[in-house]
C-alpha atoms as a PDB file:
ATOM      1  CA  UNK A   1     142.300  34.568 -33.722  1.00  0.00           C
ATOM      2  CA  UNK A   2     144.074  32.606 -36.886  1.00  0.00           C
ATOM      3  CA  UNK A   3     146.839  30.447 -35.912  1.00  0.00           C
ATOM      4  CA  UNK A   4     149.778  29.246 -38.112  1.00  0.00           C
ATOM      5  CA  UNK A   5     149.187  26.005 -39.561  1.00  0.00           C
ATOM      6  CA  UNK A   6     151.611  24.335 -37.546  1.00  0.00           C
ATOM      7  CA  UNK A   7     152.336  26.227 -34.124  1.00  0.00           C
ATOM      8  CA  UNK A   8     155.028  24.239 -32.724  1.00  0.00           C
ATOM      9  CA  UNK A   9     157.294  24.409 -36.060  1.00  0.00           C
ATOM     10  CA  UNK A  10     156.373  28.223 -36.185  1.00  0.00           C
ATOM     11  CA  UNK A  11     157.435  28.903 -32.597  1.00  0.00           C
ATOM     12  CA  UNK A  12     160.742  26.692 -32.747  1.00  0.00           C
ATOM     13  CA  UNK A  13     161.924  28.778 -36.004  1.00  0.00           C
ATOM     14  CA  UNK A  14     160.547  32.022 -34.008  1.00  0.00           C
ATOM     15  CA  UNK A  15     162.869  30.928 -30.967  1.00  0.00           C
ATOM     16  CA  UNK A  16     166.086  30.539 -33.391  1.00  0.00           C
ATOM     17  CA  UNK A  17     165.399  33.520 -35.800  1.00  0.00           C
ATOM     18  CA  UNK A  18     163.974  36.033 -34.056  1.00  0.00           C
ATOM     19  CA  UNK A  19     164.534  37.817 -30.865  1.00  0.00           C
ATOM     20  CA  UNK A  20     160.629  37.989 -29.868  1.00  0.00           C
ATOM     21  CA  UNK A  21     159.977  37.407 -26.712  1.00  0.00           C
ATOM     22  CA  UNK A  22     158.028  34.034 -24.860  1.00  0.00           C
ATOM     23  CA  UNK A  23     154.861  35.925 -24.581  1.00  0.00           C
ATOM     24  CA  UNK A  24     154.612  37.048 -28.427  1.00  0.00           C
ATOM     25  CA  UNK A  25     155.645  33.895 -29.999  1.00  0.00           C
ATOM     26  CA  UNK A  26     153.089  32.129 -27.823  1.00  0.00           C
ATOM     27  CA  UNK A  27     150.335  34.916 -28.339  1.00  0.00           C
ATOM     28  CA  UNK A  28     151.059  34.492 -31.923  1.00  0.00           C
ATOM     29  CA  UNK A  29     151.379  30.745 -32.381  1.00  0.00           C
ATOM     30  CA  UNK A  30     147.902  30.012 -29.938  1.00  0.00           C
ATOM     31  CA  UNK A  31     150.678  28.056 -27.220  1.00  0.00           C
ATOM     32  CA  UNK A  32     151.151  28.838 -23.993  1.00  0.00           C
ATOM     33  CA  UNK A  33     154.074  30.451 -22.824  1.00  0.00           C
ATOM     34  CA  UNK A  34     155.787  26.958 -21.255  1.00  0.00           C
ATOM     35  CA  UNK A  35     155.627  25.381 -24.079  1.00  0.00           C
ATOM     36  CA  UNK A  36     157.813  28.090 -25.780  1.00  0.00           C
ATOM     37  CA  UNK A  37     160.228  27.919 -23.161  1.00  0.00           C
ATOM     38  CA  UNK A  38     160.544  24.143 -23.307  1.00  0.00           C
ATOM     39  CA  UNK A  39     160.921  24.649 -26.766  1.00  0.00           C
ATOM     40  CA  UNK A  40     163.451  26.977 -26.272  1.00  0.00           C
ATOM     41  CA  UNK A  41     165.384  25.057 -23.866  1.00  0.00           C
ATOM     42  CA  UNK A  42     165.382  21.758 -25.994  1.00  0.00           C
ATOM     43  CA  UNK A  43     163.269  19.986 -22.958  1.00  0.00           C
ATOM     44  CA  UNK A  44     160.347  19.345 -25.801  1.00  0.00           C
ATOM     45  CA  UNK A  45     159.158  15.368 -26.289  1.00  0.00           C
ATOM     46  CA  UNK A  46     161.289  16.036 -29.706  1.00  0.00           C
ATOM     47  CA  UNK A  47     162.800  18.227 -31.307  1.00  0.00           C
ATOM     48  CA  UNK A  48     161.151  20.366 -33.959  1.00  0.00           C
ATOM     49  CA  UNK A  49     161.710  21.743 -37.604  1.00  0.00           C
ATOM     50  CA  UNK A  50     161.747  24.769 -37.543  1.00  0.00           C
ATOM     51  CA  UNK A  51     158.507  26.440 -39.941  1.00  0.00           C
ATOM     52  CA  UNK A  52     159.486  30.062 -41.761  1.00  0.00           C
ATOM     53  CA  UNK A  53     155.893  31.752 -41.073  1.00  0.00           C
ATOM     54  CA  UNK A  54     157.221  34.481 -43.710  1.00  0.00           C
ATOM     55  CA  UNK A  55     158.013  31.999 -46.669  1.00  0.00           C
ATOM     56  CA  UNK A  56     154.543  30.373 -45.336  1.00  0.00           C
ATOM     57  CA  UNK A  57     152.585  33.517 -45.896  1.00  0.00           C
ATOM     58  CA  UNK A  58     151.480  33.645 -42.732  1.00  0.00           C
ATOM     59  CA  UNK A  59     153.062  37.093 -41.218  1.00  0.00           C
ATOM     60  CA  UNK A  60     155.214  39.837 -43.167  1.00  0.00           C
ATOM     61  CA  UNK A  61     159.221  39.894 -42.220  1.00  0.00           C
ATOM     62  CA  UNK A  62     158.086  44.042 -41.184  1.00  0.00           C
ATOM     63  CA  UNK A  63     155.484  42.627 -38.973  1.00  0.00           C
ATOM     64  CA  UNK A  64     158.249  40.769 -37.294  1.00  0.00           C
ATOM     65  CA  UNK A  65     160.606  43.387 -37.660  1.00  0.00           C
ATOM     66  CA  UNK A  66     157.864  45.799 -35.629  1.00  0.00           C
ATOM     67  CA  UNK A  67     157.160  42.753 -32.442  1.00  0.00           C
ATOM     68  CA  UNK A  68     160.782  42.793 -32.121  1.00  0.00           C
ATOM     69  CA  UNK A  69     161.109  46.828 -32.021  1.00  0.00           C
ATOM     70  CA  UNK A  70     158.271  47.263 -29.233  1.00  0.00           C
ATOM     71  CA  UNK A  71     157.907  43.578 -26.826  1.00  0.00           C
ATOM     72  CA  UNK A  72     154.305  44.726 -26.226  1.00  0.00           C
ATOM     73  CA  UNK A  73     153.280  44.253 -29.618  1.00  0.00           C
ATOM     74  CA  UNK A  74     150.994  41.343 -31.003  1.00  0.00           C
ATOM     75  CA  UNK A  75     151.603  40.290 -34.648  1.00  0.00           C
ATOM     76  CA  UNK A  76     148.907  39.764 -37.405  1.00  0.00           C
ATOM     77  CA  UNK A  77     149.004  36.933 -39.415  1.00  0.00           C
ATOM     78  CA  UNK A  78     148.750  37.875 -43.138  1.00  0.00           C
ATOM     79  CA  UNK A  79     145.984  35.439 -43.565  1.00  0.00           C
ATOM     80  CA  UNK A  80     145.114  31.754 -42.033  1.00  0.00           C
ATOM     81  CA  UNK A  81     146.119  28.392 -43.087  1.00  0.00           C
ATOM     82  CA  UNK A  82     143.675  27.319 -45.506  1.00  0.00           C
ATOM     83  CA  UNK A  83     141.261  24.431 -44.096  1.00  0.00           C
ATOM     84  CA  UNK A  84     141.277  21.195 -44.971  1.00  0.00           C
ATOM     85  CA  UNK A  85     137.692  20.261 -46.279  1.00  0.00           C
ATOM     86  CA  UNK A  86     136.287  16.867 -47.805  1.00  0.00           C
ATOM     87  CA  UNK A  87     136.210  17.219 -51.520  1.00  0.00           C
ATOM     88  CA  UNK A  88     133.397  15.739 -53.581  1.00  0.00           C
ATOM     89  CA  UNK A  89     134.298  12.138 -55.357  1.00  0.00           C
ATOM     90  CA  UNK A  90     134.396   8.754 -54.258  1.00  0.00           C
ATOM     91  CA  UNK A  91     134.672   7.634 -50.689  1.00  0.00           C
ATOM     92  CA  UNK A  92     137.971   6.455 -49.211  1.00  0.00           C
ATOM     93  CA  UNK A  93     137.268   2.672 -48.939  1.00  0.00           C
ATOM     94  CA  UNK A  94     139.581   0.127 -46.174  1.00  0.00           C
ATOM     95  CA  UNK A  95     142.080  -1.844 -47.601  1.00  0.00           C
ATOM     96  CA  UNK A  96     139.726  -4.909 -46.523  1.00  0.00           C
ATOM     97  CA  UNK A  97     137.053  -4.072 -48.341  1.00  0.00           C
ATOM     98  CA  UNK A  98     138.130  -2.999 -51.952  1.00  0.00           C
ATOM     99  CA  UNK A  99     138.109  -6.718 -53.291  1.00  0.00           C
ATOM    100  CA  UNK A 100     134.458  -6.254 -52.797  1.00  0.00           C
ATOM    101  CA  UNK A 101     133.599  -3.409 -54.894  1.00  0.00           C
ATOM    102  CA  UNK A 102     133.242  -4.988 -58.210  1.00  0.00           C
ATOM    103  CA  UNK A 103     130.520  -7.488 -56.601  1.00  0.00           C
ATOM    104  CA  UNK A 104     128.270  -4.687 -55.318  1.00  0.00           C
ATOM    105  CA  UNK A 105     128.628  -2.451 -58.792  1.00  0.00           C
ATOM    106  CA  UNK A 106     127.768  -5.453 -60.497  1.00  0.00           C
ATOM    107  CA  UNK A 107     124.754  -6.077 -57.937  1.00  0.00           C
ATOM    108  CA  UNK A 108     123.563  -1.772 -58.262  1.00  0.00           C
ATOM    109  CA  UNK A 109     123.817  -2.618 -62.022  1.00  0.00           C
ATOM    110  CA  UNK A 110     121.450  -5.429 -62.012  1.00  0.00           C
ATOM    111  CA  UNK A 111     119.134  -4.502 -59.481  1.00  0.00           C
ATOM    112  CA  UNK A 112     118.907  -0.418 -60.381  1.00  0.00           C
ATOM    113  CA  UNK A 113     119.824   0.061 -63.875  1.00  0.00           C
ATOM    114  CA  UNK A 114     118.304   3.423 -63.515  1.00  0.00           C
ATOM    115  CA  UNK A 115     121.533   4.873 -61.025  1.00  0.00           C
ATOM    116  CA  UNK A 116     124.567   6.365 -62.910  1.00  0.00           C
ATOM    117  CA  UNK A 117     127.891   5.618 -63.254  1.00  0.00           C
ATOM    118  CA  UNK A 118     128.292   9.050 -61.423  1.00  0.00           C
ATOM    119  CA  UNK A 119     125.768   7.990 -58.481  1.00  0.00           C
ATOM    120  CA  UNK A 120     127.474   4.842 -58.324  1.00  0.00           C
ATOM    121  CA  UNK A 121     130.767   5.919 -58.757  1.00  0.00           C
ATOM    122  CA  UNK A 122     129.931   8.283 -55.198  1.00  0.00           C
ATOM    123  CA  UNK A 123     128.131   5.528 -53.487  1.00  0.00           C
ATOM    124  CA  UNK A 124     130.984   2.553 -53.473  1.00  0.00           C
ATOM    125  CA  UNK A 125     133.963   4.550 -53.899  1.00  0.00           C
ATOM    126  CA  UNK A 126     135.350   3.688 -57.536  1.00  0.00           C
ATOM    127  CA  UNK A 127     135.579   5.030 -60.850  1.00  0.00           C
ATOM    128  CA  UNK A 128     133.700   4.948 -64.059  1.00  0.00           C
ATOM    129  CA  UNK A 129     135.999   3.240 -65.467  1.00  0.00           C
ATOM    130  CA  UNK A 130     135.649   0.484 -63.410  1.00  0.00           C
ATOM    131  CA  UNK A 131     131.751   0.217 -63.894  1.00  0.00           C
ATOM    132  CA  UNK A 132     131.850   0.757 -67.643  1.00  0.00           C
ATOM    133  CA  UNK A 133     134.374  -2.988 -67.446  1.00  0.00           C
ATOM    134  CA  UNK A 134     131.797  -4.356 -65.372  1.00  0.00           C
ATOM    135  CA  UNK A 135     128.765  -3.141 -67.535  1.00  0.00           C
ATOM    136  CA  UNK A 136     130.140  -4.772 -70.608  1.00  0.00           C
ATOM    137  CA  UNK A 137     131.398  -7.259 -68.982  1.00  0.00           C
ATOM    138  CA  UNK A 138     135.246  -6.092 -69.961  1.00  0.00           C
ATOM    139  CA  UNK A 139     136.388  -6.194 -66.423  1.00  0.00           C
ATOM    140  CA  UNK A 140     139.572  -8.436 -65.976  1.00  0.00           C
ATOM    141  CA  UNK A 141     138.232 -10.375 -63.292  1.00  0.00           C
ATOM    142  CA  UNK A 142     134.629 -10.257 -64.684  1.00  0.00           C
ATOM    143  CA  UNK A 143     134.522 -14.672 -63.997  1.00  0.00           C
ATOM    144  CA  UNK A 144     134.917 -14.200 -60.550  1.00  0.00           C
ATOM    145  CA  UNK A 145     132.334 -11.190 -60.416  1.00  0.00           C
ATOM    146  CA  UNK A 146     129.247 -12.135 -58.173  1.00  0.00           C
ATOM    147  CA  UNK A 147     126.433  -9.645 -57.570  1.00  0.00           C
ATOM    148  CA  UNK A 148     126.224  -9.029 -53.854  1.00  0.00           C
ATOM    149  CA  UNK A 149     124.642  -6.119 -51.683  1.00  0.00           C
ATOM    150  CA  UNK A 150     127.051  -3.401 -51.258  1.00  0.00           C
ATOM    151  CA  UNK A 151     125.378  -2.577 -47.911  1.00  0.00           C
ATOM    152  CA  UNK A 152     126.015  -6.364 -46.689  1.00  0.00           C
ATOM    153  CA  UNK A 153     129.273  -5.661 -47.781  1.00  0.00           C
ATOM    154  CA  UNK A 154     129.952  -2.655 -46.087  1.00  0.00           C
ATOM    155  CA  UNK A 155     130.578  -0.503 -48.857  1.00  0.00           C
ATOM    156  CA  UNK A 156     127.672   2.151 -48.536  1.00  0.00           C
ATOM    157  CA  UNK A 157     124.504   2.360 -45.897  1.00  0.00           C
ATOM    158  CA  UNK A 158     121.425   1.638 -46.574  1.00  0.00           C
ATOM    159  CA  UNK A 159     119.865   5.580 -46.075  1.00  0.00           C
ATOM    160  CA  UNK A 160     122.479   6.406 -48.833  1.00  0.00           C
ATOM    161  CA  UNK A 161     121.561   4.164 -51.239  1.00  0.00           C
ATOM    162  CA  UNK A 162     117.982   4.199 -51.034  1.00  0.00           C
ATOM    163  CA  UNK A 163     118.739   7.731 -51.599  1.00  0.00           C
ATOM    164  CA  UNK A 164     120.550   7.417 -54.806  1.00  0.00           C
ATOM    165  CA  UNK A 165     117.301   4.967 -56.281  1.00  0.00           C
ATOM    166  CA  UNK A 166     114.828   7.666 -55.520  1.00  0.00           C
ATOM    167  CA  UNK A 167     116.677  10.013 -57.030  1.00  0.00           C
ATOM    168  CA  UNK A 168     117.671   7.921 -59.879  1.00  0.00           C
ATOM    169  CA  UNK A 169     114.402   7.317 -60.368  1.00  0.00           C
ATOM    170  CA  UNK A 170     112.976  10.244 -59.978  1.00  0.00           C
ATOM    171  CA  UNK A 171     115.395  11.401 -62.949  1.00  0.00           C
ATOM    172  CA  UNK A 172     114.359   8.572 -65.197  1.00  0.00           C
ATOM    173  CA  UNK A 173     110.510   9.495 -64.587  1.00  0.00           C
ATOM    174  CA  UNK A 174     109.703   6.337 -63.026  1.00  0.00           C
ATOM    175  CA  UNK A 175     108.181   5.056 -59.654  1.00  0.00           C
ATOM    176  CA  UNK A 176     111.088   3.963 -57.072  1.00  0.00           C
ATOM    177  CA  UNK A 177     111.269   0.234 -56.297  1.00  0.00           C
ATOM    178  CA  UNK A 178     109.277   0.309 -53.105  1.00  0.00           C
ATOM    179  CA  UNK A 179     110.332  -3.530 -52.371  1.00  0.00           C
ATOM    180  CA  UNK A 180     113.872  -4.379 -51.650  1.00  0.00           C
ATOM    181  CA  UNK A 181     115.107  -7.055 -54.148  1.00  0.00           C
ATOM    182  CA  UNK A 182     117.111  -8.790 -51.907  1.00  0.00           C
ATOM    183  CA  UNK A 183     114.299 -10.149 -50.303  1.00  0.00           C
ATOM    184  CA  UNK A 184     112.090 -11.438 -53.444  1.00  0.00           C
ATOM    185  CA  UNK A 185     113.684 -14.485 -53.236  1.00  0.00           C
ATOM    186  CA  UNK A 186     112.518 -14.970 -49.693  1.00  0.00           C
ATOM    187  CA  UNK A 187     108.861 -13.575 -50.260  1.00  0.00           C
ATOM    188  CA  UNK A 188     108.432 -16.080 -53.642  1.00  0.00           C
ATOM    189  CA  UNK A 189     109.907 -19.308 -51.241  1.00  0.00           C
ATOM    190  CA  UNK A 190     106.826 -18.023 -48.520  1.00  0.00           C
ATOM    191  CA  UNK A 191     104.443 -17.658 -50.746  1.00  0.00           C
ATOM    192  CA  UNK A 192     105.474 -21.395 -52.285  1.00  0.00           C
ATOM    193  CA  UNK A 193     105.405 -22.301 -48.784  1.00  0.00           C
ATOM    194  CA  UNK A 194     101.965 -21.216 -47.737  1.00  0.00           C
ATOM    195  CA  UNK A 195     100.522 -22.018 -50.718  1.00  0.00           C
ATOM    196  CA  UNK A 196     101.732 -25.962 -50.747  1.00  0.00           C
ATOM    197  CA  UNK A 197     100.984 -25.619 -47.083  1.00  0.00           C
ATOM    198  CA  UNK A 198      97.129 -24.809 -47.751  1.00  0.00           C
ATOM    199  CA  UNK A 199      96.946 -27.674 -50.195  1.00  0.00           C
ATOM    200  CA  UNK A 200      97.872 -29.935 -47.995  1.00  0.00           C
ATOM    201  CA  UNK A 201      95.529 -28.625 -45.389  1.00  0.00           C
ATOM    202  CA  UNK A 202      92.646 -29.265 -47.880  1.00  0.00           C
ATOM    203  CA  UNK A 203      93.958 -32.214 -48.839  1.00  0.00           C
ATOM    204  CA  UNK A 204      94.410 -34.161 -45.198  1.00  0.00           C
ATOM    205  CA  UNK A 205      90.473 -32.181 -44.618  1.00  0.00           C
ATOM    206  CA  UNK A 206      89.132 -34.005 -47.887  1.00  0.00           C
ATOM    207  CA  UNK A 207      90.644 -37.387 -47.031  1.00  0.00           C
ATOM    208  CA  UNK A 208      89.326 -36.987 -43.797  1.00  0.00           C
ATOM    209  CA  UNK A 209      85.826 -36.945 -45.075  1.00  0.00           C
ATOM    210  CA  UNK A 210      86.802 -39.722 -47.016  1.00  0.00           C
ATOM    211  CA  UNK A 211      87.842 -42.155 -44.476  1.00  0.00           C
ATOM    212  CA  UNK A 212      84.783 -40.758 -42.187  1.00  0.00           C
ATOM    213  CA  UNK A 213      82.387 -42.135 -45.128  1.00  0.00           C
ATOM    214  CA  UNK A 214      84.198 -45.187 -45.628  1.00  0.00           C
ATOM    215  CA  UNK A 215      83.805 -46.450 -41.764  1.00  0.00           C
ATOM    216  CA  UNK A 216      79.635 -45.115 -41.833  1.00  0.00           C
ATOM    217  CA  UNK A 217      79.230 -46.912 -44.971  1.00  0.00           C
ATOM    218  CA  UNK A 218      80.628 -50.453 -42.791  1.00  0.00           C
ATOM    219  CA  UNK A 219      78.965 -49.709 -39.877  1.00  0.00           C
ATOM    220  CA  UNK A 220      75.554 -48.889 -41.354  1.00  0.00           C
ATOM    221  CA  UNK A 221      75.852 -49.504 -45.179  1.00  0.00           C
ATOM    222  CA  UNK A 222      75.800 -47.778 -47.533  1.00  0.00           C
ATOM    223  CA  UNK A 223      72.190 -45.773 -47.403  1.00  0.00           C
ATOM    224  CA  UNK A 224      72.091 -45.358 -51.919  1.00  0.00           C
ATOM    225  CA  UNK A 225      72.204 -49.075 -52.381  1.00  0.00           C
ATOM    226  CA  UNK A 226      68.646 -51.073 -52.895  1.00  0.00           C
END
């Protein structure tokens, strides 16, 4: 059964308006039946402001009019509160954390130029606006803008914005990045590695050989030479 949007209110202004009893003001406003009576009596944690139900919308003043008549009557609400939902747009981001949005637009821009200022816009919380500045570099505080990982930062999950690049780039007709740029830095510095590490290898092996000819050639001379 619908309930009034706020119960408590609605059964305090019920208590001082109306002469319903206990059992109807708590049927109506989902309480139970104490906590009418400690409203009534003024023993509540604090006391309450009283909600009109009929300036609310929520019952009709003959609906009222018809509980009060007959004390076995249950009023109808005229309709239910309406529910809060989510609405679409950006995220709600901490207080901590919005000094780091322009550093992971700036990174989304360099790394995927294929997401939108919409995608983006839904993915760190901000408006387009603010990534147009950034963009064109326009953005008051464009000096101190560094590229950085919005995911490092907090700003977005990874899942959400590997989402957004597959379907950014399904949209642009290309082939998603299948490599994650943050780490081509580290997979150029291994390959460096192994490569200067197999050189050397082959290096030490050949100067081996080297120094193993040297000491035949003084122990038994050198075998070419008449």
């Amino acid at each position: 059964m619908a309930q009034p949007l706020m119960p408590h209110a609605t059964a305090s202004w019920m208590v001082d308006h109306t002469a319903l009893s206990f059992d109807q003001i708590a049927e109506f406003c989902g309480l139970h039946i104490l906590e009418v009576q400690a409203i009534a009596d003024d023993t509540a944690a604090t006391k309450l402001t009283g909600r009109d139900p009929v300036r609310a919308h929520e019952v009709t003043q003959d609906e009222i009019d018809r509980a009060q008549a007959d004390p076995e009557y249950r009023m109808k609400m005229t309709k239910g509160p309406e529910q809060v939902r989510r609405t679409k747009g950006p995220r709600y981001t901490p207080v901590s954390k919005r000094q780091d949005k322009p550093d992971g637009i700036a990174w989304i821009i360099r790394h995927h130029p294929e997401i939108t200022d919409g995608q983006i816009g839904l993915l760190i919380g901000t408006t387009r606006t603010t990534i147009a500045a950034i963009r064109d570099r326009s953005h008051w505080n464009i000096a101190n803008i560094t590229p950085k990982d919005p995911v490092t930062l907090g700003l977005t999950t990874q899942r959400e914005l590997d989402a957004a690049v597959a379907k950014a780039a399904k949209a642009a007709g290309i082939e998603a990045q299948t490599h994650d740029p943050r780490l081509e830095g580290d997979r150029s510095a291994l390959i460096e590695q192994l490569r200067a590490e197999r050189e050397a290898a082959a290096h030490a092996a050949e100067h081996g050989i080297v120094e193993e000819a040297a000491d035949a050639r003084a122990l038994f001379g050198d075998p070419f030479r008449r």
